[in-house]
C-alpha atoms as a PDB file:
ATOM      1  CA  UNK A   1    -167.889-218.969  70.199  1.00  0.00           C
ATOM      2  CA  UNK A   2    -169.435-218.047  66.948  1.00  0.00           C
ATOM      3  CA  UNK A   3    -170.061-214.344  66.118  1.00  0.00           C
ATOM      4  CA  UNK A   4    -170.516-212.118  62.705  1.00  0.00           C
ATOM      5  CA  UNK A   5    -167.486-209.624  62.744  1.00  0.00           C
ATOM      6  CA  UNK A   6    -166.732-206.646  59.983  1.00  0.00           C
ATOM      7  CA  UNK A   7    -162.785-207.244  58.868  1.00  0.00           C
ATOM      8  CA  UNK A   8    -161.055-206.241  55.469  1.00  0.00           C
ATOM      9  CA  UNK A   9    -160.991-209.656  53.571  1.00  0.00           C
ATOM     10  CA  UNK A  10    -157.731-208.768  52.314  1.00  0.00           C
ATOM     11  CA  UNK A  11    -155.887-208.040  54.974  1.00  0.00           C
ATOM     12  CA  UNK A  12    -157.238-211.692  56.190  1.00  0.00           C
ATOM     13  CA  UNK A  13    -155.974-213.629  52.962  1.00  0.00           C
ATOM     14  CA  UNK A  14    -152.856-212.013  53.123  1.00  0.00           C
ATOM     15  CA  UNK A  15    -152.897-212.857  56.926  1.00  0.00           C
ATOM     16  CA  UNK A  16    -153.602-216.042  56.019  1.00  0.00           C
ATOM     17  CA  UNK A  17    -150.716-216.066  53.396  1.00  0.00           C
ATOM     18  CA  UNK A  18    -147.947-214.616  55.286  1.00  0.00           C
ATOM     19  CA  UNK A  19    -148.440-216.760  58.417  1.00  0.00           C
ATOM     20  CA  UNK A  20    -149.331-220.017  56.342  1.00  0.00           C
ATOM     21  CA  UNK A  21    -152.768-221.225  57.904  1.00  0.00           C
ATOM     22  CA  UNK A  22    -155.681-222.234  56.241  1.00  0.00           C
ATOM     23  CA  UNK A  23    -158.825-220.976  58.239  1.00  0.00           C
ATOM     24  CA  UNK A  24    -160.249-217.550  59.064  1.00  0.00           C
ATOM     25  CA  UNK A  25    -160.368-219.039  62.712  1.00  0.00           C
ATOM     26  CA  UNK A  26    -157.065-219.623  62.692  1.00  0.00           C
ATOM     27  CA  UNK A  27    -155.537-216.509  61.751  1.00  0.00           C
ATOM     28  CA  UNK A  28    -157.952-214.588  63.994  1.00  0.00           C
ATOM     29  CA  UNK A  29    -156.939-216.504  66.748  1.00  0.00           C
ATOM     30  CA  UNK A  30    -153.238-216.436  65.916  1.00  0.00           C
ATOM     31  CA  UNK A  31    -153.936-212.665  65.548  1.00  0.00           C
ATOM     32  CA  UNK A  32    -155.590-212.218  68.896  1.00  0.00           C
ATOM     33  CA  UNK A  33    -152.973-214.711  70.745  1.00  0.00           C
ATOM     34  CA  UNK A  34    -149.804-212.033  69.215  1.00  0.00           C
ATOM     35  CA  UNK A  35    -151.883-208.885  70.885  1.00  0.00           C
ATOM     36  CA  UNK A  36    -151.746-211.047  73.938  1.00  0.00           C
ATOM     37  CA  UNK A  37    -148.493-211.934  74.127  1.00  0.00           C
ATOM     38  CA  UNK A  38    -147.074-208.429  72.669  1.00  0.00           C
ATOM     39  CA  UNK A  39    -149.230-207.007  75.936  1.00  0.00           C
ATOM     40  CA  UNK A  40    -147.352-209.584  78.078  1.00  0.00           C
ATOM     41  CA  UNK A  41    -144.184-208.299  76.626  1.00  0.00           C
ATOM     42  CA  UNK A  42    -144.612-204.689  77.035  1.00  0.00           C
ATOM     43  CA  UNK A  43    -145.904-205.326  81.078  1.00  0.00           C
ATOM     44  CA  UNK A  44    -142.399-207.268  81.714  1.00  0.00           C
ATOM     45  CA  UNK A  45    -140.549-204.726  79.388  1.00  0.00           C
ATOM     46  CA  UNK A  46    -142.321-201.457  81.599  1.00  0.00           C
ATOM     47  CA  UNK A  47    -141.169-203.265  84.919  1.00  0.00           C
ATOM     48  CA  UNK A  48    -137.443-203.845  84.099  1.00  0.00           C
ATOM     49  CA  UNK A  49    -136.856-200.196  84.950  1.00  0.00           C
ATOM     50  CA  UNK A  50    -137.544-201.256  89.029  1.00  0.00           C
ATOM     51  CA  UNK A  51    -135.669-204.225  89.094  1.00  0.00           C
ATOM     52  CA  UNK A  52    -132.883-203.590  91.430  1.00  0.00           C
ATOM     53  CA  UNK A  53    -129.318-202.948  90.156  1.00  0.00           C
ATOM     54  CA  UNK A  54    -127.663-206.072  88.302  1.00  0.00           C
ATOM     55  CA  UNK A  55    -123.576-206.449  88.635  1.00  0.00           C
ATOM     56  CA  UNK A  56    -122.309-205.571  85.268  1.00  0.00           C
ATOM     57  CA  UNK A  57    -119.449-207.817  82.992  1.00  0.00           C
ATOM     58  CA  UNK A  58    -116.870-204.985  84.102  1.00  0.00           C
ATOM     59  CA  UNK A  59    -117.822-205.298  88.145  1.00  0.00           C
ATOM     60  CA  UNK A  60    -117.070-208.439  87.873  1.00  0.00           C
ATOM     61  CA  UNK A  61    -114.056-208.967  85.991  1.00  0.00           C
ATOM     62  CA  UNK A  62    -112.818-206.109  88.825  1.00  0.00           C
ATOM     63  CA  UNK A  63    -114.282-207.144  92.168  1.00  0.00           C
ATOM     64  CA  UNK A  64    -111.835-204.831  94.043  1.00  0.00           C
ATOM     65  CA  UNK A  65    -113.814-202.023  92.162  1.00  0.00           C
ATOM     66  CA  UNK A  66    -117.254-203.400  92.793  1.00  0.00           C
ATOM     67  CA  UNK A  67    -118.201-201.608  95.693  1.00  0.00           C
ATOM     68  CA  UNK A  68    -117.027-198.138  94.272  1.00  0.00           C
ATOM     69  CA  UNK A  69    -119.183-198.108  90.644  1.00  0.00           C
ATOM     70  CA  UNK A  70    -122.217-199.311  92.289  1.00  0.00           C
ATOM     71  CA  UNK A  71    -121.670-196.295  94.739  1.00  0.00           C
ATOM     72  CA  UNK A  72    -121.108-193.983  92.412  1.00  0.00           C
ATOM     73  CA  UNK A  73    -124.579-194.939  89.614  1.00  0.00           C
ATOM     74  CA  UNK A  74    -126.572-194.317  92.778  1.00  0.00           C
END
């Protein structure tokens, strides 16, 4: 898709230069696939919180105990 766009030339050659492509293309669509995937990121990072309780290291090293700590974070 071709389109005229308004962006600070600098920050684009130093884009460019920091992330080692050669095109304008390139490091606008390198730019606009990182919004993307820091989106993604942020969506799986925001759900963790309702995940249901994982067994921790300690439960189970100390199965006996198990029952008891998962009673008690509830």
């Amino acid at each position: 898709m071709k389109m005229t766009l308004d962006i600070d030339a600098k920050k684009v050659e130093e884009a460019m230069a920091a992330y080692g492509v050669e095109t304008k293309t390139e490091v606008i669509d390198l730019a606009l696939r990182e919004l993307l995937r820091k989106k993604a990121v942020d969506r799986l990072l925001g759900s963790i919180g309702r995940l249901p309780d994982v067994i921790t290291n300690a439960e189970l090293e100390a199965p006996e105990k198990r029952h008891l700590n998962r009673a008690r974070r509830r």
